[in-house]
PDB file of N, CA and C in Angstrom:
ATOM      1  N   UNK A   1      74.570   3.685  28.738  1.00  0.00           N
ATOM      2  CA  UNK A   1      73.313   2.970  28.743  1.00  0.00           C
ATOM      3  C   UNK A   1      72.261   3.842  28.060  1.00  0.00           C
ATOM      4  N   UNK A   2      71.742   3.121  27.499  1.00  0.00           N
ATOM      5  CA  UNK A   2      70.589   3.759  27.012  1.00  0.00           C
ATOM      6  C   UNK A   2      68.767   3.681  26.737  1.00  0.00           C
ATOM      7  N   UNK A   3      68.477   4.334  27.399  1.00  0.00           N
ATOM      8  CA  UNK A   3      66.968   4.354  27.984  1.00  0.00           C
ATOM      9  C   UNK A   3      65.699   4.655  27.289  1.00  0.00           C
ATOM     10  N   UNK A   4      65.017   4.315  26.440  1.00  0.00           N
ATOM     11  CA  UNK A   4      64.423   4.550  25.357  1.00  0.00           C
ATOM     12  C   UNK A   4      62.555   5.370  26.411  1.00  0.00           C
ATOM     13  N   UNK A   5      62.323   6.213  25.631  1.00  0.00           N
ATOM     14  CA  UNK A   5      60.970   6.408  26.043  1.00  0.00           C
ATOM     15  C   UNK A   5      59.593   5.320  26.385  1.00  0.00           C
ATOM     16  N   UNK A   6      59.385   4.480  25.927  1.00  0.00           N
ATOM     17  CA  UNK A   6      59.002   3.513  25.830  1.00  0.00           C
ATOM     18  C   UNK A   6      58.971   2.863  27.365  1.00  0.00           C
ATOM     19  N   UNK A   7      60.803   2.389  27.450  1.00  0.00           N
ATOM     20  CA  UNK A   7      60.906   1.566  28.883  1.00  0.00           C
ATOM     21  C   UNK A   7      60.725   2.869  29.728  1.00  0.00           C
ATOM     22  N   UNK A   8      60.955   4.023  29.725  1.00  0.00           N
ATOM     23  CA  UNK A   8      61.186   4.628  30.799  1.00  0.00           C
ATOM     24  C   UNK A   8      59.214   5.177  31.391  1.00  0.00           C
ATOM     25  N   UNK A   9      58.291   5.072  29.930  1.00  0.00           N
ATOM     26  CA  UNK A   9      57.248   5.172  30.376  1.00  0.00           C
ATOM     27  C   UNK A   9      56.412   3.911  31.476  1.00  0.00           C
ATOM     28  N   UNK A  10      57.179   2.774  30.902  1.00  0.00           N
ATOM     29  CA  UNK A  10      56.573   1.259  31.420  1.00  0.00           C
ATOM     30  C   UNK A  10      56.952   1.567  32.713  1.00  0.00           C
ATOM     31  N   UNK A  11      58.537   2.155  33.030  1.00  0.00           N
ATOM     32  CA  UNK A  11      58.703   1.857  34.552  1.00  0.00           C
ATOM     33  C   UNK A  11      58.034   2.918  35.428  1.00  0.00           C
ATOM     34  N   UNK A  12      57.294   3.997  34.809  1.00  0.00           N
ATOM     35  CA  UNK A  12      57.309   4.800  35.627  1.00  0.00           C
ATOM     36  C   UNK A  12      55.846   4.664  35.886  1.00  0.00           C
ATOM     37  N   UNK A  13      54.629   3.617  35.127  1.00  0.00           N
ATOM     38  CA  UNK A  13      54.040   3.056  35.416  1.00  0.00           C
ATOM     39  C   UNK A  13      54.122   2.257  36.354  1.00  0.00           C
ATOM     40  N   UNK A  14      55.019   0.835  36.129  1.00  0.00           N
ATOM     41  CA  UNK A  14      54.808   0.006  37.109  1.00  0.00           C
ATOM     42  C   UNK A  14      55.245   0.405  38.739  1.00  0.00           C
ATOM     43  N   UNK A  15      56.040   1.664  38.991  1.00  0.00           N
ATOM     44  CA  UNK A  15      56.423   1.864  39.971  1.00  0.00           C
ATOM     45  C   UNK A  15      55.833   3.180  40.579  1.00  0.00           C
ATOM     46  N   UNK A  16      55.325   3.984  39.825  1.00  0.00           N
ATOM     47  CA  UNK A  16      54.645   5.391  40.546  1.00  0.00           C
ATOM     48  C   UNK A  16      52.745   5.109  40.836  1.00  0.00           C
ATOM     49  N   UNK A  17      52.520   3.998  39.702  1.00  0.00           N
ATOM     50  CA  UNK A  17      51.492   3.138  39.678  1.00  0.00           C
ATOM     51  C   UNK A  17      51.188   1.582  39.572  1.00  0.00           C
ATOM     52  N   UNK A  18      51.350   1.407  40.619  1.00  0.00           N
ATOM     53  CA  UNK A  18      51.619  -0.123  40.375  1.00  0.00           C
ATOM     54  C   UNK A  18      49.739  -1.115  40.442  1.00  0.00           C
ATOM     55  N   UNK A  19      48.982  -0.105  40.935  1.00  0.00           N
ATOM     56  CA  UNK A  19      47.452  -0.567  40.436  1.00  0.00           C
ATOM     57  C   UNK A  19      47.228  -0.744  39.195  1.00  0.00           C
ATOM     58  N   UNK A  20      48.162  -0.048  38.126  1.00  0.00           N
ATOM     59  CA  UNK A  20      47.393  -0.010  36.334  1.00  0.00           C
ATOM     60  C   UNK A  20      47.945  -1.474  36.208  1.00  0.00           C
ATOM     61  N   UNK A  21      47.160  -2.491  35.298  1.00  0.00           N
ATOM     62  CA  UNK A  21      47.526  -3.253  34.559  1.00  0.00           C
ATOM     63  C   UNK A  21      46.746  -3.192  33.351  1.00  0.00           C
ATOM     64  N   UNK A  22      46.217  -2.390  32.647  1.00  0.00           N
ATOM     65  CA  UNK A  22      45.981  -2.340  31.559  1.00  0.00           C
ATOM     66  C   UNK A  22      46.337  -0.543  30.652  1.00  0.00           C
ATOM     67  N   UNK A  23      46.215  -0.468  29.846  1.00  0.00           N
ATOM     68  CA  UNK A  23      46.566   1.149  29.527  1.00  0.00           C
ATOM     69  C   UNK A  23      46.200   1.114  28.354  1.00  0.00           C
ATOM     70  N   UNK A  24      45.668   2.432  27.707  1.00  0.00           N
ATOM     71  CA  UNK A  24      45.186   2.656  26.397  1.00  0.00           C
ATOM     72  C   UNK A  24      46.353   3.113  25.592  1.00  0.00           C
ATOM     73  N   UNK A  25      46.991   2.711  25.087  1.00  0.00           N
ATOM     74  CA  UNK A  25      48.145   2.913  24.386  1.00  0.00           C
ATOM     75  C   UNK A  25      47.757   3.804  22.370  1.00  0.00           C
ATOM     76  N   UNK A  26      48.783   4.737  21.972  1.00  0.00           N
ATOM     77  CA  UNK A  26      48.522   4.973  21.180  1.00  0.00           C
ATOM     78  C   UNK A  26      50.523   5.009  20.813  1.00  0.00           C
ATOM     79  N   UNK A  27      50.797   4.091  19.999  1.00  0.00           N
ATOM     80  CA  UNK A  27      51.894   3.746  19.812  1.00  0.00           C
ATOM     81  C   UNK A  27      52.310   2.559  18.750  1.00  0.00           C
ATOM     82  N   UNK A  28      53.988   2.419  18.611  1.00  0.00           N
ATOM     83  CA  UNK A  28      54.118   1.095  17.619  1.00  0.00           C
ATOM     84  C   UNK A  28      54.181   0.030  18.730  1.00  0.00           C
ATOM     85  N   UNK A  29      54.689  -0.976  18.090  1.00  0.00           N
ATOM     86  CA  UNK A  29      55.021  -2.477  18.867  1.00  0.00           C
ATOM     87  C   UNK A  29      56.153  -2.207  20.067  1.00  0.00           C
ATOM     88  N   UNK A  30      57.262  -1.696  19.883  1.00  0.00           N
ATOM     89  CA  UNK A  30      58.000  -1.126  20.772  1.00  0.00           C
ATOM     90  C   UNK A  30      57.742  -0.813  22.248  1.00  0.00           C
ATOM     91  N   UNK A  31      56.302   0.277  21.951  1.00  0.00           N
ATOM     92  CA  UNK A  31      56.319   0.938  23.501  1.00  0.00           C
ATOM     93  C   UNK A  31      55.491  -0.573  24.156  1.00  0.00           C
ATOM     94  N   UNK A  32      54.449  -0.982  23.195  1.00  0.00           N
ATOM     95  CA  UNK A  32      53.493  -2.266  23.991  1.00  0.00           C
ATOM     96  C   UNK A  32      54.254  -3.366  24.176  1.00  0.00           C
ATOM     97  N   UNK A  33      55.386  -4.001  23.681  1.00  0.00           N
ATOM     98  CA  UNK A  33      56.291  -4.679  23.931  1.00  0.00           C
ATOM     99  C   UNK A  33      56.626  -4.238  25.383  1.00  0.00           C
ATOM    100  N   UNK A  34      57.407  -2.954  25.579  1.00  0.00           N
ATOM    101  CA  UNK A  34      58.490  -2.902  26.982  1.00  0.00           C
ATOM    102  C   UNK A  34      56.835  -2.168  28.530  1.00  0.00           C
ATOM    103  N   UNK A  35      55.747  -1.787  28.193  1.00  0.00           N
ATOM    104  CA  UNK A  35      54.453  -2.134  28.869  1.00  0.00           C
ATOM    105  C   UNK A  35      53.948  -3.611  29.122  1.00  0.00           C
ATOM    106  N   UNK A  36      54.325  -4.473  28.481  1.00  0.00           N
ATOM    107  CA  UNK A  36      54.098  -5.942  28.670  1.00  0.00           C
ATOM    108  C   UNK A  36      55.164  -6.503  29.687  1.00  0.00           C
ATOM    109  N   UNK A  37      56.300  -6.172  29.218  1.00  0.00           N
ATOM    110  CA  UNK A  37      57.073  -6.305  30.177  1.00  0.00           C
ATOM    111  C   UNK A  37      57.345  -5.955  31.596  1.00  0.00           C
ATOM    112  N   UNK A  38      56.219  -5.301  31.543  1.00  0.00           N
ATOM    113  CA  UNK A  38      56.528  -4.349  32.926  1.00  0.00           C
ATOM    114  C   UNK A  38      55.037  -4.491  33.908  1.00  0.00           C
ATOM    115  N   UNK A  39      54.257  -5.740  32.534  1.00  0.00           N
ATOM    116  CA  UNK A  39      52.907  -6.433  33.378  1.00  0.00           C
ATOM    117  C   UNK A  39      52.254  -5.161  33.098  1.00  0.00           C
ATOM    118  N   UNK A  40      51.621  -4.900  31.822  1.00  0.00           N
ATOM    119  CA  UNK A  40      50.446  -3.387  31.704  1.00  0.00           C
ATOM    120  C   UNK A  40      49.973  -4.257  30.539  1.00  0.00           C
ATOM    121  N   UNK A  41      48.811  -4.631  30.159  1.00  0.00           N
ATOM    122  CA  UNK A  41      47.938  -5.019  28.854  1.00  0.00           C
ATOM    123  C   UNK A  41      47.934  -3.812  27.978  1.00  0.00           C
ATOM    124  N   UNK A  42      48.185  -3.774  26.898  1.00  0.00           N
ATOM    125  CA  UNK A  42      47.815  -3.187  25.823  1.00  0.00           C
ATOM    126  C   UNK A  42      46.744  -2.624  25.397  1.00  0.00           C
ATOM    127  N   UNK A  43      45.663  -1.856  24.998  1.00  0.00           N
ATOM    128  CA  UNK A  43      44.700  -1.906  24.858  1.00  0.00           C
ATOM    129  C   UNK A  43      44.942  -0.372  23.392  1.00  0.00           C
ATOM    130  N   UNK A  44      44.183  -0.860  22.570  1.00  0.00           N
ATOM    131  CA  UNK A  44      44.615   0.403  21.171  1.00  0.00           C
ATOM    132  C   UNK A  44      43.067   0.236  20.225  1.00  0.00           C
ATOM    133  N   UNK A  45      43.356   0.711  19.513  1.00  0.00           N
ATOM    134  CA  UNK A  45      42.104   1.329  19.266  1.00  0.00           C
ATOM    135  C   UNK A  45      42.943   1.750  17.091  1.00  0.00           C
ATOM    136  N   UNK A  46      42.127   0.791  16.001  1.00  0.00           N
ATOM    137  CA  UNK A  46      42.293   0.963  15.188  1.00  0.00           C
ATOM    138  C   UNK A  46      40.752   1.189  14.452  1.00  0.00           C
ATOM    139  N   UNK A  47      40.732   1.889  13.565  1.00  0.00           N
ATOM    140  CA  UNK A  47      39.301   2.071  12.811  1.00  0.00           C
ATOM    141  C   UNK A  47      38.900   3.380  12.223  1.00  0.00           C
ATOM    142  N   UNK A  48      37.762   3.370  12.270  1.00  0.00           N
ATOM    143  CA  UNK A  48      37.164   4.726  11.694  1.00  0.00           C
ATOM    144  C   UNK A  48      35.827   5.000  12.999  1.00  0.00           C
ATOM    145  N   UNK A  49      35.850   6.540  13.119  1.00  0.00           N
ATOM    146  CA  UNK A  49      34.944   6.876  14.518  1.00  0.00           C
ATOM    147  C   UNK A  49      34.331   7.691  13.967  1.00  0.00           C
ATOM    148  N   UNK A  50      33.298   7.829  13.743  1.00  0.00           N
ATOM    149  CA  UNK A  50      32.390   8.523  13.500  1.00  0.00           C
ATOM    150  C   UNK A  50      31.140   9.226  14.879  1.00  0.00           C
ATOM    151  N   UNK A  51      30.692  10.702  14.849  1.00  0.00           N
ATOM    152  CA  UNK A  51      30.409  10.567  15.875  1.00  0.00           C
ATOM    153  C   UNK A  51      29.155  10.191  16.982  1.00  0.00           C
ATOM    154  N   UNK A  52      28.165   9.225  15.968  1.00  0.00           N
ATOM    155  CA  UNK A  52      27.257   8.162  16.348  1.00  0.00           C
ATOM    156  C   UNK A  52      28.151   7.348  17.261  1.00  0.00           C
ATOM    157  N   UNK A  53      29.564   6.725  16.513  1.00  0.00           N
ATOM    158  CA  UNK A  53      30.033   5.793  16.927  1.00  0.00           C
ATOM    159  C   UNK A  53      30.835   6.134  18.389  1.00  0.00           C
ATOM    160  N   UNK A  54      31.327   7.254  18.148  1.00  0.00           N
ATOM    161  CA  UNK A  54      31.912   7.967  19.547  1.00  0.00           C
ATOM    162  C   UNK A  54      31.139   8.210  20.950  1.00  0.00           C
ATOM    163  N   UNK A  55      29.635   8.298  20.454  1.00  0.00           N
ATOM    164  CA  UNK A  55      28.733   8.129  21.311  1.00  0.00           C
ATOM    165  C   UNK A  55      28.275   6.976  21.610  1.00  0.00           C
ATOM    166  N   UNK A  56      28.446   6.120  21.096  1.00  0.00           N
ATOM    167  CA  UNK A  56      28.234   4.767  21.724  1.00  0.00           C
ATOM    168  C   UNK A  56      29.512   3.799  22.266  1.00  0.00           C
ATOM    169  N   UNK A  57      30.607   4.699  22.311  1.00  0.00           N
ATOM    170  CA  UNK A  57      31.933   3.661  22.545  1.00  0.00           C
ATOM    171  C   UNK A  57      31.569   3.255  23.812  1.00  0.00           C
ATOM    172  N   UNK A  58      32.428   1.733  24.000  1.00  0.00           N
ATOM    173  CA  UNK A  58      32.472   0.942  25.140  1.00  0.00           C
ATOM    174  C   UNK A  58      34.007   1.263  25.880  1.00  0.00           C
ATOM    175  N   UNK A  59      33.363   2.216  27.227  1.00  0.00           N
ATOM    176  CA  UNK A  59      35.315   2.198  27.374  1.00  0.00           C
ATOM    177  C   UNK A  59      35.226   1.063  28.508  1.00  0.00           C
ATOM    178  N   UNK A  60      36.716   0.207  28.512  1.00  0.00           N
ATOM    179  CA  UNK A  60      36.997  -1.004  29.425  1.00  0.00           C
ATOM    180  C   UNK A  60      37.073  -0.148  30.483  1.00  0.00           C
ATOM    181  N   UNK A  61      36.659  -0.743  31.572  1.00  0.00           N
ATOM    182  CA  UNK A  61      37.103   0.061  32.507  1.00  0.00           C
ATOM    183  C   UNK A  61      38.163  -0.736  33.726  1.00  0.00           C
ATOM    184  N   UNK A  62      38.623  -1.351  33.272  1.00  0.00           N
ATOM    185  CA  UNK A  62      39.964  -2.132  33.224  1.00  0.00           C
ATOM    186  C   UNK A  62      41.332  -0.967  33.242  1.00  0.00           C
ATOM    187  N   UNK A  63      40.942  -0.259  32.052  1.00  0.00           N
ATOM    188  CA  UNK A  63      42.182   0.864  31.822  1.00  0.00           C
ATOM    189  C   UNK A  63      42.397   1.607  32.837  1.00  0.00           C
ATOM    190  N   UNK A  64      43.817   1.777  33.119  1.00  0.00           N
ATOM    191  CA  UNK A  64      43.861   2.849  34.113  1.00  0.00           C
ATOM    192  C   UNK A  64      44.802   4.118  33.824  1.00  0.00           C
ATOM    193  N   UNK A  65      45.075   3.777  32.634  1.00  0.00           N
ATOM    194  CA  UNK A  65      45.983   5.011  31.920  1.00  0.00           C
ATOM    195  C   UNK A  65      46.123   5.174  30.504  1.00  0.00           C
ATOM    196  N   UNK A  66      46.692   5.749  30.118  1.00  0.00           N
ATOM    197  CA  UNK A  66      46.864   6.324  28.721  1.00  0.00           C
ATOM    198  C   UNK A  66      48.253   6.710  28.343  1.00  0.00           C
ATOM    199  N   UNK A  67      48.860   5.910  27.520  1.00  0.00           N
ATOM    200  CA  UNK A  67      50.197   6.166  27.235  1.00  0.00           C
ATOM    201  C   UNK A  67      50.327   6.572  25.681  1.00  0.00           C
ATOM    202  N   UNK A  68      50.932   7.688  25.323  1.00  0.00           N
ATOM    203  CA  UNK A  68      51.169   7.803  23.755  1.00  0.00           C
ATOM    204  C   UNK A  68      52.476   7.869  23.502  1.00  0.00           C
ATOM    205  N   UNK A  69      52.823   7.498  22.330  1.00  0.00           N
ATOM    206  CA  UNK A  69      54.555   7.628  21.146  1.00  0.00           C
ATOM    207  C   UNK A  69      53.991   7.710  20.360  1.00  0.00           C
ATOM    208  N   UNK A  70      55.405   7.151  19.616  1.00  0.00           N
ATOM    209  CA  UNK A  70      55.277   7.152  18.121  1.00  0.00           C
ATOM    210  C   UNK A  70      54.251   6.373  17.636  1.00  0.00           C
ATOM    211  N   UNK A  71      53.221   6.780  16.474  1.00  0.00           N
ATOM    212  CA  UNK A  71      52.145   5.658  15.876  1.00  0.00           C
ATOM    213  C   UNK A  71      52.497   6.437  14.315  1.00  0.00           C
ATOM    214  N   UNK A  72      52.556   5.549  13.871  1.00  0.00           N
ATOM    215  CA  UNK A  72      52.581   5.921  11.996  1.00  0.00           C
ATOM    216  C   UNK A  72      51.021   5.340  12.305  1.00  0.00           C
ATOM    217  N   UNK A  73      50.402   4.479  12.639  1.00  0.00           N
ATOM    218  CA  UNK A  73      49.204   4.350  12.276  1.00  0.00           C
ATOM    219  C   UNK A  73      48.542   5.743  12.908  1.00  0.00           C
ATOM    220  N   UNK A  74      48.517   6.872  13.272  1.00  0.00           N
ATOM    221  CA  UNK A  74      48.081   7.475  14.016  1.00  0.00           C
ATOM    222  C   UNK A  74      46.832   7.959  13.716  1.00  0.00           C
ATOM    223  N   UNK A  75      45.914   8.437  13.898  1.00  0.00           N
ATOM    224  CA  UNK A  75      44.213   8.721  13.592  1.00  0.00           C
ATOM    225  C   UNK A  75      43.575   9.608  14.733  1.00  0.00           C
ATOM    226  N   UNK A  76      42.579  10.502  14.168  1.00  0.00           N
ATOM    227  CA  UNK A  76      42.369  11.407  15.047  1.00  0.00           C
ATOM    228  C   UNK A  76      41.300  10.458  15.964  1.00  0.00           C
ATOM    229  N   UNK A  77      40.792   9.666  15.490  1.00  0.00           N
ATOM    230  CA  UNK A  77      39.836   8.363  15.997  1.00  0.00           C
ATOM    231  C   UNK A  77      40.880   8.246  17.018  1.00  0.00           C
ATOM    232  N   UNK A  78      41.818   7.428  17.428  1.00  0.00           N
ATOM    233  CA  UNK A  78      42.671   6.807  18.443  1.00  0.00           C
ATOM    234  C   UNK A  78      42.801   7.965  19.318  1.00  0.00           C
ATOM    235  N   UNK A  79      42.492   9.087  18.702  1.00  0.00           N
ATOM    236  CA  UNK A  79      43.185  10.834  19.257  1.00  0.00           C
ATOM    237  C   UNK A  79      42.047  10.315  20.449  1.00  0.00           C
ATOM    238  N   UNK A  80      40.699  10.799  19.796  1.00  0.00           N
ATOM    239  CA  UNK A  80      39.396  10.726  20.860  1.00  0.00           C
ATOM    240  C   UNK A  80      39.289   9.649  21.570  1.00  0.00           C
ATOM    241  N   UNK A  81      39.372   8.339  21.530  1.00  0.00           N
ATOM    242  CA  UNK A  81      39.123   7.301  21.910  1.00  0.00           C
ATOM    243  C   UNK A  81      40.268   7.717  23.740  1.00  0.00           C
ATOM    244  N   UNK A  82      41.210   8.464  22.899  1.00  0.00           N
ATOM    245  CA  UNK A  82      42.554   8.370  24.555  1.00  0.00           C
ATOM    246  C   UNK A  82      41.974   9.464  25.148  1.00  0.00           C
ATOM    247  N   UNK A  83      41.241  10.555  24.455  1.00  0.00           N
ATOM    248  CA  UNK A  83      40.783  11.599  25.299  1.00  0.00           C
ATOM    249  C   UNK A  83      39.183  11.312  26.330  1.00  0.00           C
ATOM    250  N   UNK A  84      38.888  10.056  25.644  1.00  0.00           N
ATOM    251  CA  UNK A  84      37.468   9.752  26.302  1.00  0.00           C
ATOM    252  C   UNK A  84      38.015   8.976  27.727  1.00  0.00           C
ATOM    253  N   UNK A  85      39.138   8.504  27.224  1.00  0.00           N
ATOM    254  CA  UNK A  85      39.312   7.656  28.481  1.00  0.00           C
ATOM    255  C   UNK A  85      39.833   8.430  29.606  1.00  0.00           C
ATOM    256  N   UNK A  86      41.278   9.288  29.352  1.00  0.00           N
ATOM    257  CA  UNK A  86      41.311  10.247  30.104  1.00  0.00           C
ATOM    258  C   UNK A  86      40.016  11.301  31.184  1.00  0.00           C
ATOM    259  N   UNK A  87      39.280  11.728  30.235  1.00  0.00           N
ATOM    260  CA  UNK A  87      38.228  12.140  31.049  1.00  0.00           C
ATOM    261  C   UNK A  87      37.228  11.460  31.814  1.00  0.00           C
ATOM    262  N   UNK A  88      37.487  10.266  31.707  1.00  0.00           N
ATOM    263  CA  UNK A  88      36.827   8.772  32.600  1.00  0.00           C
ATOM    264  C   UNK A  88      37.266   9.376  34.017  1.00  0.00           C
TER     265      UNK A  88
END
């Protein structure tokens, strides 16, 4: 059998935390696919951040975690955006 990072992050969400249903994800379709599955909203972050704009971000406060993989889209923007939330 084989257990991909992805599902093994979703389950260890839905079961070590079963309050998160939303998460700031920095990842491909894959990990937010098997997080959907496991009842966690998606929440990602594409763009350009500048740091006017970093100072005015809106964080959801819905989120209750922060999950990262693989992102080919990856950006140091998405970097800060997961570190702002973290320090929430």
């Amino acid at each position: 059998e084989v257990v991909t990072s992805a599902f093994a992050a979703a389950i260890l969400l839905q079961t070590a935390y079963p309050e998160v249903r939303k998460a700031f994800v920095i990842g491909q379709a894959g990990l937010i696919d098997e997080l959907f599955l496991a009842g966690i909203e998606a929440v990602t972050f594409r763009g350009p951040l500048d740091e006017p704009a970093f100072a005015q971000l809106q964080l959801d406060p819905q989120v209750g975690a922060v999950v990262s993989g693989w992102d080919t889209g990856f950006s140091w923007a998405s970097l800060a955006v997961a570190s702002a939330y973290v320090q929430r």
